[in-house]
Protein backbone atom coordinates (compact mmCIF):
# COMPACT_ATOMS: atom_id res chain seq x y z
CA UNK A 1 -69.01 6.93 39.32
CA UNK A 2 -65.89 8.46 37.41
CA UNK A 3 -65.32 11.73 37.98
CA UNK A 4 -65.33 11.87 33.77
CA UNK A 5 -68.10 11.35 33.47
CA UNK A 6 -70.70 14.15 32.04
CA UNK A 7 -73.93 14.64 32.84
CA UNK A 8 -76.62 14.51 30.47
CA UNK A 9 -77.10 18.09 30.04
CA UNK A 10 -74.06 19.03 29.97
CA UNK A 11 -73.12 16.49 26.94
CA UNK A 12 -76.62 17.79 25.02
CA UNK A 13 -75.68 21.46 25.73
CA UNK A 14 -72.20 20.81 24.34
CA UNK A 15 -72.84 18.76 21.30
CA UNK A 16 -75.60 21.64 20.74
CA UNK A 17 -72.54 24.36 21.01
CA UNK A 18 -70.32 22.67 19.22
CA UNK A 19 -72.24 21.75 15.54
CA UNK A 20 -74.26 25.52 16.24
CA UNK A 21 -77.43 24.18 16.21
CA UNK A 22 -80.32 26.42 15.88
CA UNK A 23 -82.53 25.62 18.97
CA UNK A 24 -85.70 26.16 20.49
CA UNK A 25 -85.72 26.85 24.42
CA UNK A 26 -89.41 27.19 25.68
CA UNK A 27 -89.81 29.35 28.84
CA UNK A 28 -91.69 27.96 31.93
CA UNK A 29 -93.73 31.08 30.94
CA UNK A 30 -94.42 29.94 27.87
CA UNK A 31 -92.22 32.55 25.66
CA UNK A 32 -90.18 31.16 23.01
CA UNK A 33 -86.60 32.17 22.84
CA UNK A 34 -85.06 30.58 19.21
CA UNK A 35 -81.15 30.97 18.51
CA UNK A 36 -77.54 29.65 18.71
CA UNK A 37 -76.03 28.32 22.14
CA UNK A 38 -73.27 31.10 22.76
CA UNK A 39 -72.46 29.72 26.35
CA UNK A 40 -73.41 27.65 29.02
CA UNK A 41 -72.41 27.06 33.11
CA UNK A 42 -74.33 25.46 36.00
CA UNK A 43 -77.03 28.01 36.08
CA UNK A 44 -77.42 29.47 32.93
CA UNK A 45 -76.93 29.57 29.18
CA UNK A 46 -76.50 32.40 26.99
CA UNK A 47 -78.20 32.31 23.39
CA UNK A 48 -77.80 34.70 20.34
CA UNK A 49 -80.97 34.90 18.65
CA UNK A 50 -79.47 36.83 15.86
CA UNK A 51 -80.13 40.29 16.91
CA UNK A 52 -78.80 40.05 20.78
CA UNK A 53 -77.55 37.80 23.30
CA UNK A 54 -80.09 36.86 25.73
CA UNK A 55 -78.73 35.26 29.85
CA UNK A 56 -81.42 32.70 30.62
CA UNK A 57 -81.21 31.12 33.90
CA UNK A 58 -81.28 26.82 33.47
CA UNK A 59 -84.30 27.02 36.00
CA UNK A 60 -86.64 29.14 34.07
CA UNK A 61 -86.10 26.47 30.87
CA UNK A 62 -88.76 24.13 30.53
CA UNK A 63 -87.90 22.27 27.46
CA UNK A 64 -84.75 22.76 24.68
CA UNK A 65 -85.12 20.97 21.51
CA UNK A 66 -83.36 21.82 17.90
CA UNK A 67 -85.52 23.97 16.14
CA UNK A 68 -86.40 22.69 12.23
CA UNK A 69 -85.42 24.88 9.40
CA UNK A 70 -89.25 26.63 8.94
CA UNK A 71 -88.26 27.95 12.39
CA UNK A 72 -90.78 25.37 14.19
CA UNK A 73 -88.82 23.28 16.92
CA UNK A 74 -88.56 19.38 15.11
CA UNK A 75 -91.19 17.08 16.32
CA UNK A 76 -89.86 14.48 18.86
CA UNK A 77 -90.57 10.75 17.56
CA UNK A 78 -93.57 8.99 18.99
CA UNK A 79 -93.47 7.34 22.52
CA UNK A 80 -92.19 3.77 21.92
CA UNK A 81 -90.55 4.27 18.56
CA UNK A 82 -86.95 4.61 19.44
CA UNK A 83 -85.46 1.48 18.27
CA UNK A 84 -88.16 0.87 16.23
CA UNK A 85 -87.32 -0.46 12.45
CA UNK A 86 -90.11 0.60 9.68
């Protein structure tokens, strides 16, 4: 492997930071933190929510996606249809 080479979370968590996405990051306890990727590292990634800056540790994450515009996180396609033409 190339030592260029980025890792899949990594490249998500950038291309989030970079276009300031609004995302959804749901908890392993099942809270719902919604904001802007500020930050990331190796073990955590920091997320302004609009009214403060929240440090969540990468472990306690069980699921980021990019939140729609009603505030809902966007609906993920169904299983199977990636690739799929209509």
């Amino acid at each position: 492997m190339s030592r260029h080479n980025i890792n899949i979370q990594d490249g998500f968590l950038f291309q989030s930071l970079k276009e300031a996405r609004h995302m959804a990051f749901e908890l392993i306890t099942g809270k719902r933190l919604e904001g802007r990727l500020k930050r990331f590292d190796r073990f955590a990634v920091v997320v302004d929510t609009g009214s403060q800056e929240v440090l969540v540790y990468k472990h306690a994450i069980a699921t980021i996606t990019e939140a729609s515009q009603s505030g809902q996180a966007a609906s993920p396609p169904p299983a199977g249809a990636a690739g799929r033409k209509y």
